[in-house]
C-alpha atoms as a PDB file:
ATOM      1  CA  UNK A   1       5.367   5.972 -12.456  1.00  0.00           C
ATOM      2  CA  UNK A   2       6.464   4.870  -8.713  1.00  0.00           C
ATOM      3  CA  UNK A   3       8.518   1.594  -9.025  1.00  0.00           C
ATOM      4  CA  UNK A   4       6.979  -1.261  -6.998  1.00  0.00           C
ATOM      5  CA  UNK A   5       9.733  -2.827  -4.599  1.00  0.00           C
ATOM      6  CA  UNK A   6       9.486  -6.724  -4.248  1.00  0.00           C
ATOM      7  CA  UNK A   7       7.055  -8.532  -2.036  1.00  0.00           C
ATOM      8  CA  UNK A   8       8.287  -9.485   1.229  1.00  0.00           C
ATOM      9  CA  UNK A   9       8.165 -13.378   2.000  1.00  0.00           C
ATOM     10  CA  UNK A  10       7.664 -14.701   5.655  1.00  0.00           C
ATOM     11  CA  UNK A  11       9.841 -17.504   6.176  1.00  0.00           C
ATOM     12  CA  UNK A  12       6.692 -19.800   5.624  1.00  0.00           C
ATOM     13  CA  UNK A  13       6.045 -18.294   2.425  1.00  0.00           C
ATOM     14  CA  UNK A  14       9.429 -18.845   1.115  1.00  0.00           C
ATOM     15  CA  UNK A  15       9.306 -22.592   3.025  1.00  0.00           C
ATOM     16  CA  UNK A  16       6.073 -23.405   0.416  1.00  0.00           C
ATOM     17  CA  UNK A  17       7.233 -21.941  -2.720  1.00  0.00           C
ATOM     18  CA  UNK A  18      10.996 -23.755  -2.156  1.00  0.00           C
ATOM     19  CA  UNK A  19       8.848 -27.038  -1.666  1.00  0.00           C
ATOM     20  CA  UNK A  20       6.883 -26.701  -4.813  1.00  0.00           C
ATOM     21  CA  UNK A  21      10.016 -24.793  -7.000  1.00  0.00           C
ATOM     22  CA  UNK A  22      12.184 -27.438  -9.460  1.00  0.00           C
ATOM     23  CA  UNK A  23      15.555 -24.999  -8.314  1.00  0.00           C
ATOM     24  CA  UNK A  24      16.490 -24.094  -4.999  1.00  0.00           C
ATOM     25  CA  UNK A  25      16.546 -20.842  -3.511  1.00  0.00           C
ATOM     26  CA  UNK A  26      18.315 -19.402  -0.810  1.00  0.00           C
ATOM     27  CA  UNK A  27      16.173 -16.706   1.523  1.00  0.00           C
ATOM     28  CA  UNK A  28      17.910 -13.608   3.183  1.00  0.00           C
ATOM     29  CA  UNK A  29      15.298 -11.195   5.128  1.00  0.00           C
ATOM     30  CA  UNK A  30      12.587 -11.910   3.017  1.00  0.00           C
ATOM     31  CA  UNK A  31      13.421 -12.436  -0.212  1.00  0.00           C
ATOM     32  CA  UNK A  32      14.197 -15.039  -2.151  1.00  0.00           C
ATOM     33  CA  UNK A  33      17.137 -15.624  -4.761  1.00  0.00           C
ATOM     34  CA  UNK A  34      17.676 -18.574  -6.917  1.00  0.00           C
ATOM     35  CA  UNK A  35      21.276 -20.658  -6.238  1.00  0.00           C
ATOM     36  CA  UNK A  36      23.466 -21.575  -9.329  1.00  0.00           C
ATOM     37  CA  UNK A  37      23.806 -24.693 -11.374  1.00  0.00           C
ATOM     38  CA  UNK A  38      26.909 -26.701  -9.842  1.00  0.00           C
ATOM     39  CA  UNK A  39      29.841 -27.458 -12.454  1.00  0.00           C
ATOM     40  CA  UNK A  40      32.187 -30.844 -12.183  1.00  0.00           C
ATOM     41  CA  UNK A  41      34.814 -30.111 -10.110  1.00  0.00           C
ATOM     42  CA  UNK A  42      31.952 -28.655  -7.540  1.00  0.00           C
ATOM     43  CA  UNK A  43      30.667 -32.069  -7.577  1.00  0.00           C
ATOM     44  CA  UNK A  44      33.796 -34.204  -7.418  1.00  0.00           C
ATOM     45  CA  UNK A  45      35.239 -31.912  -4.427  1.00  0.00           C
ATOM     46  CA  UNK A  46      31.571 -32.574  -2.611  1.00  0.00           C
ATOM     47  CA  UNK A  47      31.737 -35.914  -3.155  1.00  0.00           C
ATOM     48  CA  UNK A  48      34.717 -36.231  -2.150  1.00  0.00           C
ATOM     49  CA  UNK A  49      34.304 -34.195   1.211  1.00  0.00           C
ATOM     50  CA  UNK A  50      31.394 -36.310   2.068  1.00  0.00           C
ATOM     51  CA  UNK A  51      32.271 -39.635   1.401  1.00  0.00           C
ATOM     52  CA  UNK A  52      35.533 -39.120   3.947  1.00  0.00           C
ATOM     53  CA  UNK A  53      33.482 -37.482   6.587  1.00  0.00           C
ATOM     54  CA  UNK A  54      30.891 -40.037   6.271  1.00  0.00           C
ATOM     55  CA  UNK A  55      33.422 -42.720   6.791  1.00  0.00           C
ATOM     56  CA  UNK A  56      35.107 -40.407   9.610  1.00  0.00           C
ATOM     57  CA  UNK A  57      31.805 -40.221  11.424  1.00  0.00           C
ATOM     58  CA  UNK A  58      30.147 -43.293  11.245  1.00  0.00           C
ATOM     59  CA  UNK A  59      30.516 -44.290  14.709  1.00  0.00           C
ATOM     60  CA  UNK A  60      30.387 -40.472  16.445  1.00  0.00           C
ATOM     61  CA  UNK A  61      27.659 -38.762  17.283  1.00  0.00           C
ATOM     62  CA  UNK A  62      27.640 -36.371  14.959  1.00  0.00           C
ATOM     63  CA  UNK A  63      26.046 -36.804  10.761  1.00  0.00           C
ATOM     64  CA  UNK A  64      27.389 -34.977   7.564  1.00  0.00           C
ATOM     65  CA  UNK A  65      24.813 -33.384   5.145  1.00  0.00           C
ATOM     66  CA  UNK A  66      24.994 -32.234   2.169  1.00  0.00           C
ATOM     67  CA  UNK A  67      23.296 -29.677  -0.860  1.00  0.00           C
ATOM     68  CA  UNK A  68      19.762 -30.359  -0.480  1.00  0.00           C
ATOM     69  CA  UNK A  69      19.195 -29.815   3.189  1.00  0.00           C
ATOM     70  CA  UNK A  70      18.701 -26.528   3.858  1.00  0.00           C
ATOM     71  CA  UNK A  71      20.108 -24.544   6.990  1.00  0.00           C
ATOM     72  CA  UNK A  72      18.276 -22.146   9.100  1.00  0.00           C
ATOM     73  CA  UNK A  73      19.892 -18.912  10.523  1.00  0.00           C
ATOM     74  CA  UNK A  74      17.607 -17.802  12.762  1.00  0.00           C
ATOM     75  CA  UNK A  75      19.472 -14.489  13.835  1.00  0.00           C
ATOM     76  CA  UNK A  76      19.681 -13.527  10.453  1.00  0.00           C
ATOM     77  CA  UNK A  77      16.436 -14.365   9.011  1.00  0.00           C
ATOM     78  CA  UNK A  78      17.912 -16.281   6.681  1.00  0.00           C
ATOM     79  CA  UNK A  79      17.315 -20.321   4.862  1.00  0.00           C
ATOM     80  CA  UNK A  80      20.672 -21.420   2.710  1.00  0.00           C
ATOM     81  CA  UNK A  81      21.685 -24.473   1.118  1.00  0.00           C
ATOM     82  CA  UNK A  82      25.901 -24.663   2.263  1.00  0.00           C
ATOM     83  CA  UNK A  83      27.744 -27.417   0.123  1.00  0.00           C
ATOM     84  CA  UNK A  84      28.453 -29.554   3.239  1.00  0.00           C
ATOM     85  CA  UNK A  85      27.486 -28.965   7.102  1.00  0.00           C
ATOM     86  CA  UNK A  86      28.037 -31.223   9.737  1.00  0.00           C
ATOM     87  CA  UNK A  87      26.334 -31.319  12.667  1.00  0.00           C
ATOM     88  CA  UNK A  88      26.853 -32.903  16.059  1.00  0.00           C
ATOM     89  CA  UNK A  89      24.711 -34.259  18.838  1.00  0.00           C
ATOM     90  CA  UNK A  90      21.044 -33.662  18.114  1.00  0.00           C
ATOM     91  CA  UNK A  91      19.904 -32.107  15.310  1.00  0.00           C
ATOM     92  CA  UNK A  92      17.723 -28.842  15.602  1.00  0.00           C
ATOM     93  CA  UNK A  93      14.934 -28.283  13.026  1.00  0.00           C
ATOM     94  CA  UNK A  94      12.995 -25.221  11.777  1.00  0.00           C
ATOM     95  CA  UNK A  95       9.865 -25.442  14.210  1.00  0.00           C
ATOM     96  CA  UNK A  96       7.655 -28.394  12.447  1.00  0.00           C
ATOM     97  CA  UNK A  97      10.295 -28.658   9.361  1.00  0.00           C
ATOM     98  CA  UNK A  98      12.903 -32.002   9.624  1.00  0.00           C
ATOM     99  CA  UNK A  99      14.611 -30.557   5.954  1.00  0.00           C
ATOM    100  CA  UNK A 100      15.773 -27.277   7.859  1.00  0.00           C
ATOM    101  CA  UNK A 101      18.754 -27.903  10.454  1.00  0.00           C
ATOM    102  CA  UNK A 102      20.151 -25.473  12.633  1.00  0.00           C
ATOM    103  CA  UNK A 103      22.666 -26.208  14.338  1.00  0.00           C
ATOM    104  CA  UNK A 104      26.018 -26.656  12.384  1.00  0.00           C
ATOM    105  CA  UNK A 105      29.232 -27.029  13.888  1.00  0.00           C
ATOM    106  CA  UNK A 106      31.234 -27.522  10.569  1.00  0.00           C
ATOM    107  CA  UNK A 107      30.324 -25.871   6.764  1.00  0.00           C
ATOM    108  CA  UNK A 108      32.237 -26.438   3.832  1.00  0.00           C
ATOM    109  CA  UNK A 109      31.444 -24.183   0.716  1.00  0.00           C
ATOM    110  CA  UNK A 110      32.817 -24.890  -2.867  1.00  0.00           C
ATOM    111  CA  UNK A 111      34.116 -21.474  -4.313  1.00  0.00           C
ATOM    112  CA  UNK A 112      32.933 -20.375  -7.828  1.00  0.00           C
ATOM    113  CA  UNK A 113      33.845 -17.368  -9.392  1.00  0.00           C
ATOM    114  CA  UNK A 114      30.157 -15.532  -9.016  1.00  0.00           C
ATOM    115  CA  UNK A 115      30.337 -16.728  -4.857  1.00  0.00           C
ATOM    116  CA  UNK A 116      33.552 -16.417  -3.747  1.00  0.00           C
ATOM    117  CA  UNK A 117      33.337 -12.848  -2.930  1.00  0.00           C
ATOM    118  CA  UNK A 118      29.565 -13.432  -0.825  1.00  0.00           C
ATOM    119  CA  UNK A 119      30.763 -16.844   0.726  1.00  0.00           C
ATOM    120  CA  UNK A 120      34.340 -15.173   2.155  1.00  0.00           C
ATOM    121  CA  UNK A 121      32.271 -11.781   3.094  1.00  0.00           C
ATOM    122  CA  UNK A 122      28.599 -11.435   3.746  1.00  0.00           C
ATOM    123  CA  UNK A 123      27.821 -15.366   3.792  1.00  0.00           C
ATOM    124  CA  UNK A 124      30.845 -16.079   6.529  1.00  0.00           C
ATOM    125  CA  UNK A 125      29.568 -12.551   8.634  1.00  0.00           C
ATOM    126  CA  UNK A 126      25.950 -14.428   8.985  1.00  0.00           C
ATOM    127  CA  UNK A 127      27.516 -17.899   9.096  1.00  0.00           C
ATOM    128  CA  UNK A 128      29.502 -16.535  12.566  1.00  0.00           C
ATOM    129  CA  UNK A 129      25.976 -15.758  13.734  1.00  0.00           C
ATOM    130  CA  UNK A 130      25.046 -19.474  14.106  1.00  0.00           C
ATOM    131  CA  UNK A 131      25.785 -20.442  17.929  1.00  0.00           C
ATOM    132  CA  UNK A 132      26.742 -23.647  17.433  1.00  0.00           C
ATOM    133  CA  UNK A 133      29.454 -23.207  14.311  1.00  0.00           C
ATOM    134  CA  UNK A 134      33.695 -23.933  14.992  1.00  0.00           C
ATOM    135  CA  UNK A 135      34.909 -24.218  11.844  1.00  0.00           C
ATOM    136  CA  UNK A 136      34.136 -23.073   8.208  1.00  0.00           C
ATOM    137  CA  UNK A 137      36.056 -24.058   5.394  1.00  0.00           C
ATOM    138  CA  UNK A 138      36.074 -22.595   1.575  1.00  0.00           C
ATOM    139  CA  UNK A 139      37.217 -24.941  -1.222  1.00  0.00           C
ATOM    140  CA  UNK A 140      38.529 -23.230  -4.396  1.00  0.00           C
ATOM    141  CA  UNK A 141      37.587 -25.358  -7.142  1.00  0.00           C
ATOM    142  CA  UNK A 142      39.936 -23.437  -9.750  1.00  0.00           C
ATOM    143  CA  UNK A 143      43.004 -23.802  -7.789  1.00  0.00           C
ATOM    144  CA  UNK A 144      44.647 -25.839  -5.163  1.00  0.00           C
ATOM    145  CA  UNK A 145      43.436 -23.341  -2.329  1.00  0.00           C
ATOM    146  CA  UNK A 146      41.384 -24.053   0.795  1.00  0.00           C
ATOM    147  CA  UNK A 147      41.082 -21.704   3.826  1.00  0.00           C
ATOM    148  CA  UNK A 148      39.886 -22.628   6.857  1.00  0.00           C
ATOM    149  CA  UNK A 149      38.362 -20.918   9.846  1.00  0.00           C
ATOM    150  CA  UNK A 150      37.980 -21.925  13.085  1.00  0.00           C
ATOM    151  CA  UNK A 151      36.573 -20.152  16.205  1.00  0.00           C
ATOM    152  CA  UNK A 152      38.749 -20.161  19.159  1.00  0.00           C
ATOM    153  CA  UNK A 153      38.614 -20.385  23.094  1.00  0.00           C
ATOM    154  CA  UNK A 154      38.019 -16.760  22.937  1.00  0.00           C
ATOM    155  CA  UNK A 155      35.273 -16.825  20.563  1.00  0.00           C
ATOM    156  CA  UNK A 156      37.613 -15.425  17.735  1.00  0.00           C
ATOM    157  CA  UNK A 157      37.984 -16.723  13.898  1.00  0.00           C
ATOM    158  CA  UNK A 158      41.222 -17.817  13.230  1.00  0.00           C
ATOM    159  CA  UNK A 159      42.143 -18.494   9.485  1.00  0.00           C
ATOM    160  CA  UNK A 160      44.467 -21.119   8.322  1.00  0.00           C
ATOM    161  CA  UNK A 161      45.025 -21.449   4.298  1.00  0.00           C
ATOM    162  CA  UNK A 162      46.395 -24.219   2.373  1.00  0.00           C
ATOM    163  CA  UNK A 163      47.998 -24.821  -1.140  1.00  0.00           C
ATOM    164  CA  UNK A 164      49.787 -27.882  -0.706  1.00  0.00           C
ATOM    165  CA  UNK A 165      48.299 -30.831  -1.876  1.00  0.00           C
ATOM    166  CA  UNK A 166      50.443 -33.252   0.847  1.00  0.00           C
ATOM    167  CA  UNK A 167      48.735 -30.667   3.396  1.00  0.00           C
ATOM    168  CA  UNK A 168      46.541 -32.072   5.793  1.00  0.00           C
ATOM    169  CA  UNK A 169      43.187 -29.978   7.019  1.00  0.00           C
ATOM    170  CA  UNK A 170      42.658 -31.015  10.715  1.00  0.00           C
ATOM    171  CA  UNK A 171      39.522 -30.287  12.410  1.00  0.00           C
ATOM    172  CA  UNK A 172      39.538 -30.397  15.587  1.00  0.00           C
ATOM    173  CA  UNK A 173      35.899 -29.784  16.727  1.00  0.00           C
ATOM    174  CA  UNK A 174      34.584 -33.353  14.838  1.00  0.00           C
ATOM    175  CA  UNK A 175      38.274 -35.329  15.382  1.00  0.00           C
ATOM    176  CA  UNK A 176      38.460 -34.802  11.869  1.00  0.00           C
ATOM    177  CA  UNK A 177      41.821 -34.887   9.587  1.00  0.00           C
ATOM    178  CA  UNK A 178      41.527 -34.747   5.693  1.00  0.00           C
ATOM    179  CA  UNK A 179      44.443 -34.476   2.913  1.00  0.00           C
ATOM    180  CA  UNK A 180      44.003 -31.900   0.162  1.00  0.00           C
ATOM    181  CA  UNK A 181      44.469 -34.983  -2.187  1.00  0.00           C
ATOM    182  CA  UNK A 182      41.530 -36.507  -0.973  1.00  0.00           C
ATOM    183  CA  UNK A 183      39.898 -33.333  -1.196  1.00  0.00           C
ATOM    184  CA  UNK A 184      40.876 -32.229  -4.813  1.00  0.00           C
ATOM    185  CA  UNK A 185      40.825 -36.241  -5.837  1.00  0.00           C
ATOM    186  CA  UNK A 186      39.819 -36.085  -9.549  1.00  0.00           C
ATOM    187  CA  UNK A 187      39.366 -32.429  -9.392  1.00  0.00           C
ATOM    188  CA  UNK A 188      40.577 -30.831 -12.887  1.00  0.00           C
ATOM    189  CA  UNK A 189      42.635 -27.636 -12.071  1.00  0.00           C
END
């Protein structure tokens, strides 16, 4: 008996199940996969992240989202949900969607053990196709780790890692500086 390969979604069909779904899914060349439960210390280091960019941002032009609004990578065919995005100036939309952004300039993603591998690797490769994105930054939630990559005046990725918690993350691209104590505050390594 011939095995039957999975449907292919259009980008609208995956944009009307995701509305009427209770999980969220992520959508990469037309299919769609579901995205994990969050534990605690995902939470707390979210949290964290946006209530200091928030407070960081309030009176520039640019607006820090989180979880539930979904990014569009248009390049890649491809609707995600990162942790925390940031985006400056205007915000772009999916045509006739304002829950679909596209045009980052900062995304954080909390590590777990079942993404770590995707969100350093295939996630970051389709992440660099998005125009309007500087810097991305991974958060381990296991261990006091954080790497950080920013795009240079040559268009290159630069990484910078940190394990000190008296370390201070600077991002340039939003005039943004942040301690890894404030990051991990609460966080139970």
């Amino acid at each position: 008996m011939e095995k039957q390969s999975p449907k292919y979604l259009t980008p609208e069909e995956y944009l009307a199940l995701e509305e009427a779904a209770e999980f969220r899914s992520e959508y990469y060349r037309g299919k769609m996969s579901p995205r994990e439960g969050e534990s605690l210390n995902h939470n707390r280091i979210v949290g964290n992240l946006i209530a200091n960019l928030h407070y960081a941002l309030k009176n520039k032009n640019c607006q820090v989202f989180a979880i539930d609004l979904r990014l569009w990578i248009k390049a890649r065919d491809m609707f995600t949900y990162p942790d925390v995005l940031v985006v400056c100036g205007k915000a772009e939309f999916y045509p006739g969607r304002d829950d679909t952004v596209a045009n980052p300039v900062v995304i954080f993603e909390v590590l777990s053990e079942s993404t770590k591998n995707y969100d350093r690797g295939e996630k970051f490769e389709i992440y660099r196709a998005i125009p309007t994105l500087k810097e991305y930054i991974l958060v381990d939630q296991y261990r006091l780790h954080l790497e950080h990559f920013s795009k240079n005046g040559q268009g290159k990725w630069v990484l910078e890692e940190f394990e000190d918690l008296n370390a201070m993350l600077n991002l340039p691209e939003i005039e943004f500086q942040i301690s890894l104590k404030e990051i991990y505050d609460k966080v139970e390594l």
